[in-house]
C-alpha atoms as a PDB file:
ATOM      1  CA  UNK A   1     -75.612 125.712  71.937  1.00  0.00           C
ATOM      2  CA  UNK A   2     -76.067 121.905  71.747  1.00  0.00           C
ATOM      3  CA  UNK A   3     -74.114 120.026  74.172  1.00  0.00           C
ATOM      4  CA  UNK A   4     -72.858 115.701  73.861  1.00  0.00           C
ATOM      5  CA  UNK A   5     -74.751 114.367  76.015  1.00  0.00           C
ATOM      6  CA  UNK A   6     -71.508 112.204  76.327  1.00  0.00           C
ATOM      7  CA  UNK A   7     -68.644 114.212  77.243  1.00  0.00           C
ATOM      8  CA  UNK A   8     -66.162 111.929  77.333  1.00  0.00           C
ATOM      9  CA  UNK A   9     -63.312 112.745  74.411  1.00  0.00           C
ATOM     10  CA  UNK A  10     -63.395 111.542  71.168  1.00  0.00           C
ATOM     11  CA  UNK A  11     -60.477 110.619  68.536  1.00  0.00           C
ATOM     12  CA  UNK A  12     -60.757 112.335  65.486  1.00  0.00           C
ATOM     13  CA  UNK A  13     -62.807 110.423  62.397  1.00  0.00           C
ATOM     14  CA  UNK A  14     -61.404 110.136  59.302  1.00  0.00           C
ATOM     15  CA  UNK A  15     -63.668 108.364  56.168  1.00  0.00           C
ATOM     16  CA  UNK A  16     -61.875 107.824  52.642  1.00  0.00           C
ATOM     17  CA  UNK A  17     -64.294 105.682  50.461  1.00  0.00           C
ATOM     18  CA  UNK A  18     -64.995 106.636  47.076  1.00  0.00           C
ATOM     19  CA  UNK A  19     -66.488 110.098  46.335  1.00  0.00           C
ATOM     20  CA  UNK A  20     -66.524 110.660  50.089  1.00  0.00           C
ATOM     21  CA  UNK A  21     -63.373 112.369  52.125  1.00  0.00           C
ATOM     22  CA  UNK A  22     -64.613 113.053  55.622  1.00  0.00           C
ATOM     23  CA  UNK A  23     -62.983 114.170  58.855  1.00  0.00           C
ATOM     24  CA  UNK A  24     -65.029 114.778  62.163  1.00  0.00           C
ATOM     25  CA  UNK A  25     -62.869 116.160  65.467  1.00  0.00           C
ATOM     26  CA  UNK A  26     -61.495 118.975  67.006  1.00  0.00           C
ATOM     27  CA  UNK A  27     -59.605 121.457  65.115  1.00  0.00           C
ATOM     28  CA  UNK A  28     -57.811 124.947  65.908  1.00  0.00           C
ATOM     29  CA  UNK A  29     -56.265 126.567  63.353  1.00  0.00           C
ATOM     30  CA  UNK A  30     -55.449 125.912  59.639  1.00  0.00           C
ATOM     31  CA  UNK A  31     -53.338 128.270  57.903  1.00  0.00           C
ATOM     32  CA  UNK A  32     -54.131 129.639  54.445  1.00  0.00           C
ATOM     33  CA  UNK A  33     -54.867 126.773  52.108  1.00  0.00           C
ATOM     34  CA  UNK A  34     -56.452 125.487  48.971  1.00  0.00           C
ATOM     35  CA  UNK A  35     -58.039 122.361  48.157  1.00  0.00           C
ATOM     36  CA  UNK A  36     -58.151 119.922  44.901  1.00  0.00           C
ATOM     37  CA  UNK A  37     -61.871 118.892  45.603  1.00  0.00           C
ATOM     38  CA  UNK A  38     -64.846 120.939  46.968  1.00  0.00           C
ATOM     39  CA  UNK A  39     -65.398 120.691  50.591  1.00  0.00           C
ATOM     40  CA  UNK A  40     -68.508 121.285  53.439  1.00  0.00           C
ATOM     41  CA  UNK A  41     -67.730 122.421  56.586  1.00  0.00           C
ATOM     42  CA  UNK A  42     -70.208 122.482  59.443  1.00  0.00           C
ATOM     43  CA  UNK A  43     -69.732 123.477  63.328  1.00  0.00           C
ATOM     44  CA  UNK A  44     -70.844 120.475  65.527  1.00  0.00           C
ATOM     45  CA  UNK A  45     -71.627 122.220  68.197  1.00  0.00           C
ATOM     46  CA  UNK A  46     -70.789 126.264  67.590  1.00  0.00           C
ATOM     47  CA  UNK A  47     -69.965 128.632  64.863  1.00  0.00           C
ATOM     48  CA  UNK A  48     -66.939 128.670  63.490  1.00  0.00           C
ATOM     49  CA  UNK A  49     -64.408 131.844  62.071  1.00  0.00           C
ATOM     50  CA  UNK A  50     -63.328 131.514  58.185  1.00  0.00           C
ATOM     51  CA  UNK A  51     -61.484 134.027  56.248  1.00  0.00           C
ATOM     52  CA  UNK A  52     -61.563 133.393  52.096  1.00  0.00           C
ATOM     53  CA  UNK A  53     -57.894 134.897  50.696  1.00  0.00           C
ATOM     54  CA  UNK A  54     -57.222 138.469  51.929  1.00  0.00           C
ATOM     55  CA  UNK A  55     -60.598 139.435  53.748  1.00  0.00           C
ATOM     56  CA  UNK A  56     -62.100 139.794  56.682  1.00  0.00           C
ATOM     57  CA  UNK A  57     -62.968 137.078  59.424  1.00  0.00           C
ATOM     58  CA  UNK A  58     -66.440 135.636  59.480  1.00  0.00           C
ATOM     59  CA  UNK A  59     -67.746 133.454  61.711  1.00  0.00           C
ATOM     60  CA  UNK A  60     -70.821 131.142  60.498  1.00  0.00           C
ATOM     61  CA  UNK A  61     -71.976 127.735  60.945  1.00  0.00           C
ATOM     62  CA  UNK A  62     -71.466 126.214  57.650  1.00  0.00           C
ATOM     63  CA  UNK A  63     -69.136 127.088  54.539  1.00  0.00           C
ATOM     64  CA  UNK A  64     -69.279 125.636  50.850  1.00  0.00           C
ATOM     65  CA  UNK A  65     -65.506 126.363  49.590  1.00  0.00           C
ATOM     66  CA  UNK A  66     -64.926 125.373  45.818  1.00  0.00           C
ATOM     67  CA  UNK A  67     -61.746 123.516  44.757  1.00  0.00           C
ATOM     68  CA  UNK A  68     -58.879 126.362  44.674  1.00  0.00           C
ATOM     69  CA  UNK A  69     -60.389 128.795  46.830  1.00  0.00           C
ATOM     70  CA  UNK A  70     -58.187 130.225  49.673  1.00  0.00           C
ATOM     71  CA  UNK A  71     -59.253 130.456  52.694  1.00  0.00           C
ATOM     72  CA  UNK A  72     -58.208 130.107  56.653  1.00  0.00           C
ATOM     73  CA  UNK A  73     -59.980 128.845  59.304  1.00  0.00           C
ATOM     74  CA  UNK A  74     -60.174 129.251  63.266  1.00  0.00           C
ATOM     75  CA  UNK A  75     -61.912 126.338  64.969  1.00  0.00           C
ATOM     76  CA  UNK A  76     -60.720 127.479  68.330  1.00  0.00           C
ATOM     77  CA  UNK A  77     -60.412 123.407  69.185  1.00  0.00           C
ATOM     78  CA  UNK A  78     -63.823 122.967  68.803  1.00  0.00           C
ATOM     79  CA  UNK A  79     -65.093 120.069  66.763  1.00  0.00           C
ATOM     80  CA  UNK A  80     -66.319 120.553  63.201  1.00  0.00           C
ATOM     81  CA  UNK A  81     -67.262 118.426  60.150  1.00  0.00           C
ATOM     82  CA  UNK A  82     -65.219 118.674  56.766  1.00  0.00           C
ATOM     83  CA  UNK A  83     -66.632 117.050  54.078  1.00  0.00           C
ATOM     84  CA  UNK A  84     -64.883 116.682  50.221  1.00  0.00           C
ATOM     85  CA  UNK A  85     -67.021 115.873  47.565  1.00  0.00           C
ATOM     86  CA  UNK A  86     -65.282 114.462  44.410  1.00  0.00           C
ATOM     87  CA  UNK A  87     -66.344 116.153  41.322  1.00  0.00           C
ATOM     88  CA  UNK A  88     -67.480 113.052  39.554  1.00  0.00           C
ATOM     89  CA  UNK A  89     -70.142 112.695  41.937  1.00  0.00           C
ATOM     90  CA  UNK A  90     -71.380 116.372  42.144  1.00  0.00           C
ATOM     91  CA  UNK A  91     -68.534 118.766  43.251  1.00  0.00           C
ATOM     92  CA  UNK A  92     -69.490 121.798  44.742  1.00  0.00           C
ATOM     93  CA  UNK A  93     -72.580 122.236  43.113  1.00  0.00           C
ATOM     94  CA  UNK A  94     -74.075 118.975  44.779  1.00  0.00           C
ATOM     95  CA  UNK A  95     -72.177 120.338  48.704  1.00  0.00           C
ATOM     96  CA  UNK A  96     -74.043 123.546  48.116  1.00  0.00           C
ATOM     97  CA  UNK A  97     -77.350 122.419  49.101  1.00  0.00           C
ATOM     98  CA  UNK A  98     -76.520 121.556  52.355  1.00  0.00           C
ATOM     99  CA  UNK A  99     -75.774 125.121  53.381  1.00  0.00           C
ATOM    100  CA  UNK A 100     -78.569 127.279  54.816  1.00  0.00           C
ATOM    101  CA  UNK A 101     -79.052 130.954  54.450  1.00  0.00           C
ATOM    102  CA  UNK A 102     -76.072 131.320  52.840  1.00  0.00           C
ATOM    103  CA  UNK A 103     -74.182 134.441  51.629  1.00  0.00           C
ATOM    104  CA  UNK A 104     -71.269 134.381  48.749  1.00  0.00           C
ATOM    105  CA  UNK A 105     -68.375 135.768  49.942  1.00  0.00           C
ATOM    106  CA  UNK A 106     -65.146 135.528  48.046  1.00  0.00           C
ATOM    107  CA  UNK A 107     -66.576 132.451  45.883  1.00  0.00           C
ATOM    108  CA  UNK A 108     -67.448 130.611  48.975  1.00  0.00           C
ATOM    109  CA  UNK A 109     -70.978 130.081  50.404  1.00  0.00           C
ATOM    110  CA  UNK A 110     -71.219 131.344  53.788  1.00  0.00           C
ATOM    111  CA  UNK A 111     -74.120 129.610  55.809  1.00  0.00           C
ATOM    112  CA  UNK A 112     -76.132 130.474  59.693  1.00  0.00           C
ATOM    113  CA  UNK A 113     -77.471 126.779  59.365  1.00  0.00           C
ATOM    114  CA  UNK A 114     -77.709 123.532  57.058  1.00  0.00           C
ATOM    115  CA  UNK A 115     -77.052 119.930  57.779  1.00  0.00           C
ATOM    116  CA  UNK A 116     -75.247 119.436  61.067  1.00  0.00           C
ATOM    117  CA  UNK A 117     -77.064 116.360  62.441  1.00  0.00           C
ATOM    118  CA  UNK A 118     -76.003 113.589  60.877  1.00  0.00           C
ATOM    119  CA  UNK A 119     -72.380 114.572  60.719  1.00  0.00           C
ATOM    120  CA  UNK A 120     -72.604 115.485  64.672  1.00  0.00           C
ATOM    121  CA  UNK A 121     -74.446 111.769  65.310  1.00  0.00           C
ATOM    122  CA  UNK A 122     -71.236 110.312  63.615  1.00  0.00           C
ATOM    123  CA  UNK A 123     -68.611 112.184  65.561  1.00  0.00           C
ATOM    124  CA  UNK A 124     -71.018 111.236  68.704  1.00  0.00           C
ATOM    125  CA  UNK A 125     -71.349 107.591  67.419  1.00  0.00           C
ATOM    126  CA  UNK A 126     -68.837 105.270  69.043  1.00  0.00           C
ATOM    127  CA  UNK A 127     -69.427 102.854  65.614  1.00  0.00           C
ATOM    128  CA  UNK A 128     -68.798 105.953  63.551  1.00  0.00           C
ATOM    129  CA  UNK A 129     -66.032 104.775  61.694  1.00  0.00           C
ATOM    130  CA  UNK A 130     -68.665 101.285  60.707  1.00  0.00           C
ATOM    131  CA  UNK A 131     -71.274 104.111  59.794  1.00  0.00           C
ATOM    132  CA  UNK A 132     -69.450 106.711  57.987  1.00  0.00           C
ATOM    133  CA  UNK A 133     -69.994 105.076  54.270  1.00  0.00           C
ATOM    134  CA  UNK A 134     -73.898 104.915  54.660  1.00  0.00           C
ATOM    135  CA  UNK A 135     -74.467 108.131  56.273  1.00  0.00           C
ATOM    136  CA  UNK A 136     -72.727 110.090  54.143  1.00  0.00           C
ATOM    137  CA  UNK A 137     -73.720 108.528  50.947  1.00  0.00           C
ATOM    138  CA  UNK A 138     -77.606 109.258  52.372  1.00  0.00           C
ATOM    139  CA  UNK A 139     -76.359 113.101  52.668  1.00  0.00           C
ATOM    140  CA  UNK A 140     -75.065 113.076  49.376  1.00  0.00           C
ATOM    141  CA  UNK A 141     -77.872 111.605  47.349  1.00  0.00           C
ATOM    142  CA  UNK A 142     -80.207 114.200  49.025  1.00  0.00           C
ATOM    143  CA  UNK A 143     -78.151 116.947  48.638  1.00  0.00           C
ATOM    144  CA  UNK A 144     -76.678 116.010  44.649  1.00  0.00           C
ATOM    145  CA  UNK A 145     -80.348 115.832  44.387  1.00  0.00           C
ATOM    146  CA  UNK A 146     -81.078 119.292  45.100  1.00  0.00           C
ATOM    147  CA  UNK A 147     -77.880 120.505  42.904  1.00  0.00           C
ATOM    148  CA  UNK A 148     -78.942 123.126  40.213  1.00  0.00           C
ATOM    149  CA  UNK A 149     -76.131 122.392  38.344  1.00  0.00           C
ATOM    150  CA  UNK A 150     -73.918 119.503  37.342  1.00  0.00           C
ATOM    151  CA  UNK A 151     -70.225 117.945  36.217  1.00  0.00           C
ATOM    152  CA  UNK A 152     -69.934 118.066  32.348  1.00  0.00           C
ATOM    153  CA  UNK A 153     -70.029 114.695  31.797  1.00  0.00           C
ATOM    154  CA  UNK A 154     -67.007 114.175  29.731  1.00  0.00           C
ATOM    155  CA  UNK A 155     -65.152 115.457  33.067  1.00  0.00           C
ATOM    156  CA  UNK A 156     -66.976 113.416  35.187  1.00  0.00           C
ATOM    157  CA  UNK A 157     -65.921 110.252  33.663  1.00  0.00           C
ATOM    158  CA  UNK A 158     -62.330 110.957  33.490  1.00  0.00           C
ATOM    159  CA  UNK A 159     -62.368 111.440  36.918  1.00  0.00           C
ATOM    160  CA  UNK A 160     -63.722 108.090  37.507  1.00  0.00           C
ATOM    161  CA  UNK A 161     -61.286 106.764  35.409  1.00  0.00           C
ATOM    162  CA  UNK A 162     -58.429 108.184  37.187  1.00  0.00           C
ATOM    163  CA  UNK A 163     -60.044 107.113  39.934  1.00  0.00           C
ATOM    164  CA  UNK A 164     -59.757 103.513  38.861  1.00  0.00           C
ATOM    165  CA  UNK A 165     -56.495 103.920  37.233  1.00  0.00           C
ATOM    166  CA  UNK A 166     -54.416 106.642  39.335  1.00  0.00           C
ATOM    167  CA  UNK A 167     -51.372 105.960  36.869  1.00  0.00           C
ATOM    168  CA  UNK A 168     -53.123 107.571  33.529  1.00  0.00           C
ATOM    169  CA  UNK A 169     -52.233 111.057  32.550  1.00  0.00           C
ATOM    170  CA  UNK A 170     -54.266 113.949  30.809  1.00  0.00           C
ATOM    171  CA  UNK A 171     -53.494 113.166  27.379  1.00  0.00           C
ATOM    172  CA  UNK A 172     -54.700 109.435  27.996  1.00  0.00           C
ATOM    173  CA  UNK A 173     -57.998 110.664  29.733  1.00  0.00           C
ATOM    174  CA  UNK A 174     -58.614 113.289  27.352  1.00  0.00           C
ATOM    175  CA  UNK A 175     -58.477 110.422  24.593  1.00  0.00           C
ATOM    176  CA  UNK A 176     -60.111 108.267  26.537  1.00  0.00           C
ATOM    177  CA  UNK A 177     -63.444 110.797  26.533  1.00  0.00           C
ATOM    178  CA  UNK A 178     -63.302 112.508  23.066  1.00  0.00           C
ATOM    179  CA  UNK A 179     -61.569 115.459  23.603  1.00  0.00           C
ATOM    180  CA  UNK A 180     -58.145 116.749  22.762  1.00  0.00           C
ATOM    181  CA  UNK A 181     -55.357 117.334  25.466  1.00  0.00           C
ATOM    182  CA  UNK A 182     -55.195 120.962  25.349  1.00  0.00           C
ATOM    183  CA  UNK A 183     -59.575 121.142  25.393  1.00  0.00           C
ATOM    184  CA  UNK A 184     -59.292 118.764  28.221  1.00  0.00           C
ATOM    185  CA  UNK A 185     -56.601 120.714  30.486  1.00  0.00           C
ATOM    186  CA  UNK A 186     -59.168 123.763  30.063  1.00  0.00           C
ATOM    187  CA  UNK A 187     -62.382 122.076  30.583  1.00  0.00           C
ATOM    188  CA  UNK A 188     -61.550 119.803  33.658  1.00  0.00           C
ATOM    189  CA  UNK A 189     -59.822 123.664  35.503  1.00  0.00           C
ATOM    190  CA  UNK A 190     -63.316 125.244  34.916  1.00  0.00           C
ATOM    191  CA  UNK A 191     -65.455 122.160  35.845  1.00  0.00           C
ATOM    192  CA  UNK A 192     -63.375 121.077  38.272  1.00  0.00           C
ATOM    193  CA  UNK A 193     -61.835 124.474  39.942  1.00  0.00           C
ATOM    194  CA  UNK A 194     -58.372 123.165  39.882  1.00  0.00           C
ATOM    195  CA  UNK A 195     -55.812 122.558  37.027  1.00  0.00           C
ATOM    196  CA  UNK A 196     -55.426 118.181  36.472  1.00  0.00           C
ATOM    197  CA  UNK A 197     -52.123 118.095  37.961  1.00  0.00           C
ATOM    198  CA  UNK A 198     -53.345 119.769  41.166  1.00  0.00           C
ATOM    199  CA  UNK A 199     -56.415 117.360  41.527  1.00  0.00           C
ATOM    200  CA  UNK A 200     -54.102 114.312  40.894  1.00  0.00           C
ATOM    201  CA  UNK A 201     -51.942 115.877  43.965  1.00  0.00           C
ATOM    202  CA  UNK A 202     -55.211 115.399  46.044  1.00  0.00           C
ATOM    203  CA  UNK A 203     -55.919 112.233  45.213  1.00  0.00           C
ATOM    204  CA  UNK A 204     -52.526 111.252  46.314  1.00  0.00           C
ATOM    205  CA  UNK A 205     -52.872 112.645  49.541  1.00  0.00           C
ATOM    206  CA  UNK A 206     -56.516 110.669  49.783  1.00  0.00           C
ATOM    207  CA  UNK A 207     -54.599 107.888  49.154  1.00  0.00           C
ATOM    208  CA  UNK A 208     -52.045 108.659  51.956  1.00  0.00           C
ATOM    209  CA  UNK A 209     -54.517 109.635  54.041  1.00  0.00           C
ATOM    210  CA  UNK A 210     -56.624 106.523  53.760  1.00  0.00           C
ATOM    211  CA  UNK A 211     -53.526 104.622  54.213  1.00  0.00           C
ATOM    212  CA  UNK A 212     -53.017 105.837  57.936  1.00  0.00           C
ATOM    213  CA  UNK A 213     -56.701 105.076  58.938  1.00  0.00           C
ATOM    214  CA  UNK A 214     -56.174 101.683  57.624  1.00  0.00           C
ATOM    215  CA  UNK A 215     -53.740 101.649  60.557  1.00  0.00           C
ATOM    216  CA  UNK A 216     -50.331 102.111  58.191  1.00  0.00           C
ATOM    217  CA  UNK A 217     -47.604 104.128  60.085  1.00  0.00           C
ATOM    218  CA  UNK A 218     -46.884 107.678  58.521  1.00  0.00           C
ATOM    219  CA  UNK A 219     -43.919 106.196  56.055  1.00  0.00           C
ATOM    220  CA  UNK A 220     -45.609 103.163  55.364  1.00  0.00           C
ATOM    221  CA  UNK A 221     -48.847 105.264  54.132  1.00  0.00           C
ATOM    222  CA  UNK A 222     -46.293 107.925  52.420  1.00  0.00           C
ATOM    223  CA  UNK A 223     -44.746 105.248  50.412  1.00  0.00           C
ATOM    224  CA  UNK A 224     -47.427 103.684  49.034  1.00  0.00           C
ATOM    225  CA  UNK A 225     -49.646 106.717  47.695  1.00  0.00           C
ATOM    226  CA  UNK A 226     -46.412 107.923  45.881  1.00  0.00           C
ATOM    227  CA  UNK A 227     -44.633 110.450  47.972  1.00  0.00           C
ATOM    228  CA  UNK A 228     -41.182 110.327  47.957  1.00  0.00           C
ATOM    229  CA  UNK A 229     -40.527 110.335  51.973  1.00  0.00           C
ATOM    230  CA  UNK A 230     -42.960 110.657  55.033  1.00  0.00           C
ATOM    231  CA  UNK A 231     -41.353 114.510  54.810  1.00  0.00           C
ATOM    232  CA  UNK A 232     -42.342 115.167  51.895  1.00  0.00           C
ATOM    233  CA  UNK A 233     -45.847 113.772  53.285  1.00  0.00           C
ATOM    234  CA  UNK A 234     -46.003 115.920  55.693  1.00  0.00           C
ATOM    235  CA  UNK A 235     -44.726 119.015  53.792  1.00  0.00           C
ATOM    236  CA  UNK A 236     -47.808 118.387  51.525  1.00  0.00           C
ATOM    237  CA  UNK A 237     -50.246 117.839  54.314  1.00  0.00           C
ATOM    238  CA  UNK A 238     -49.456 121.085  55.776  1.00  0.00           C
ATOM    239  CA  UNK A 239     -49.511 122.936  52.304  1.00  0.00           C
ATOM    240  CA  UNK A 240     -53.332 121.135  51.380  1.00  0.00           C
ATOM    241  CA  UNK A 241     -54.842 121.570  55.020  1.00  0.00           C
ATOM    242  CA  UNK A 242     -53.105 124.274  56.279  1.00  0.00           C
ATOM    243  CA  UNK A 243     -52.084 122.246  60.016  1.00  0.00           C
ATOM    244  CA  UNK A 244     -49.812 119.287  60.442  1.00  0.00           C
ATOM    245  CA  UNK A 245     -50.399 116.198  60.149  1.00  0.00           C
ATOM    246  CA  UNK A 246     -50.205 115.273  63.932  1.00  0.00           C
ATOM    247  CA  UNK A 247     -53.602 117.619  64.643  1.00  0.00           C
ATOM    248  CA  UNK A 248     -55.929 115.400  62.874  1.00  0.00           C
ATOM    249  CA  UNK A 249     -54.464 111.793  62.116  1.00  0.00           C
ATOM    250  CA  UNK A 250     -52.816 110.949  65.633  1.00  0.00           C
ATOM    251  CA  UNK A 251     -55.359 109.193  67.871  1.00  0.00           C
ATOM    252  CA  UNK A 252     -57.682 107.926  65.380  1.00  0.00           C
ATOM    253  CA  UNK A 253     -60.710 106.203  65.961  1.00  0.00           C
ATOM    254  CA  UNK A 254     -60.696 102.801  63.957  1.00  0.00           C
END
């Protein structure tokens, strides 16, 4: 098992920059979940225990889990790495690279090994915050290389364009790319794993999300990415990560 060679505690790391969600720190557990964009997980320093919808518990060191997939994990309060990738820029098919030996279980991609390092040097890094952005887009471009598959293209732009524009709705993108509403509402669920109104939910709570690490108090960040209340916040933080709020964005490192 590798071991810090500084032991002294670490905030959790939050990045939310473009394509990138990231979240490095200790976590115990998260209840059954399911997320609007594709996400990596990898153990910093041990395996961790992951159970996709109603089977068994596995423990491995990494995990691909598509948009939509349940699952549950149990950390144990051990650090991991949690990276979303947003389908414009590869999806799951460009996080699945980074997963070593792995085994499908339940529509997730179960791995002994894949990349660890660099997301362990930026938990370690005490300028990890400053680094995040170039790090991860280096991991990103090498594993999107690798991809054997990509976004349909048509998808991919409209989410860039909601991207740019969070106000426009389906029937707006789905003119905006050539295709009619009801083709659209079909084609981004099976490119992007998640009906449109269920990724636009996740990129509110990126929004929130990046709201607090800019140093905005709970309401504040609530407010401004569209929630009604900091409740209602926090009663969607719970349902998309499956853990309060409080376990990952009190104490941050900025």
């Amino acid at each position: 098992m590798y071991e810090r060679a500084d032991p002294r505690p670490l905030g959790p790391l939050w990045h939310v920059q473009g394509a990138h969600t990231f979240f490095a720190g200790p976590l115990s557990y998260n209840a059954s979940h399911r997320h609007g964009a594709p996400v990596y997980l990898a153990g910093l320093y041990d395996r961790f225990r992951i159970r996709v919808g109603e089977g068994a518990w596995t423990a491995c060191r990494t995990a691909m889990i598509p948009a939509g997939v349940a699952h549950e994990l149990d950390v144990r309060g051990d650090p991991i790495a949690v990276l979303y990738l947003e389908p414009g820029s590869g999806g799951a098919h460009g996080l699945s690279p980074l997963v070593d030996g792995g085994q499908e279980a339940g529509g997730v991609l179960l791995g002994a090994g894949g990349e660890i390092r660099a997301f362990r040097d930026l938990h370690e890094s005490r300028d990890g915050v400053r680094e995040a952005g170039a790090a991860l887009a280096d991991v990103v471009r090498f594993s999107c290389g690798r991809a054997r598959r990509s976004v349909d293209a048509r998808i991919a732009r409209a989410v860039t364009l909601l991207h740019d524009d969070p106000a426009m709705g389906a029937g707006a993108l789905a003119a905006a790319v050539g295709l009619s509403s009801s083709r659209f509402q079909h084609l981004f669920t099976a490119q992007v794993g998640v009906p449109f109104r269920r990724y636009r939910a996740w990129l509110r709570m990126r929004r929130a999300i990046a709201a607090v690490t800019a140093g905005d108090s709970f309401t504040t960040a609530a407010h401004a990415a569209g929630f009604a209340d900091q409740p209602h916040f926090a009663h969607d933080f719970r349902k998309t990560f499956g853990a309060p709020a409080s376990g990952s964005l009190l104490g941050l490192r900025r």
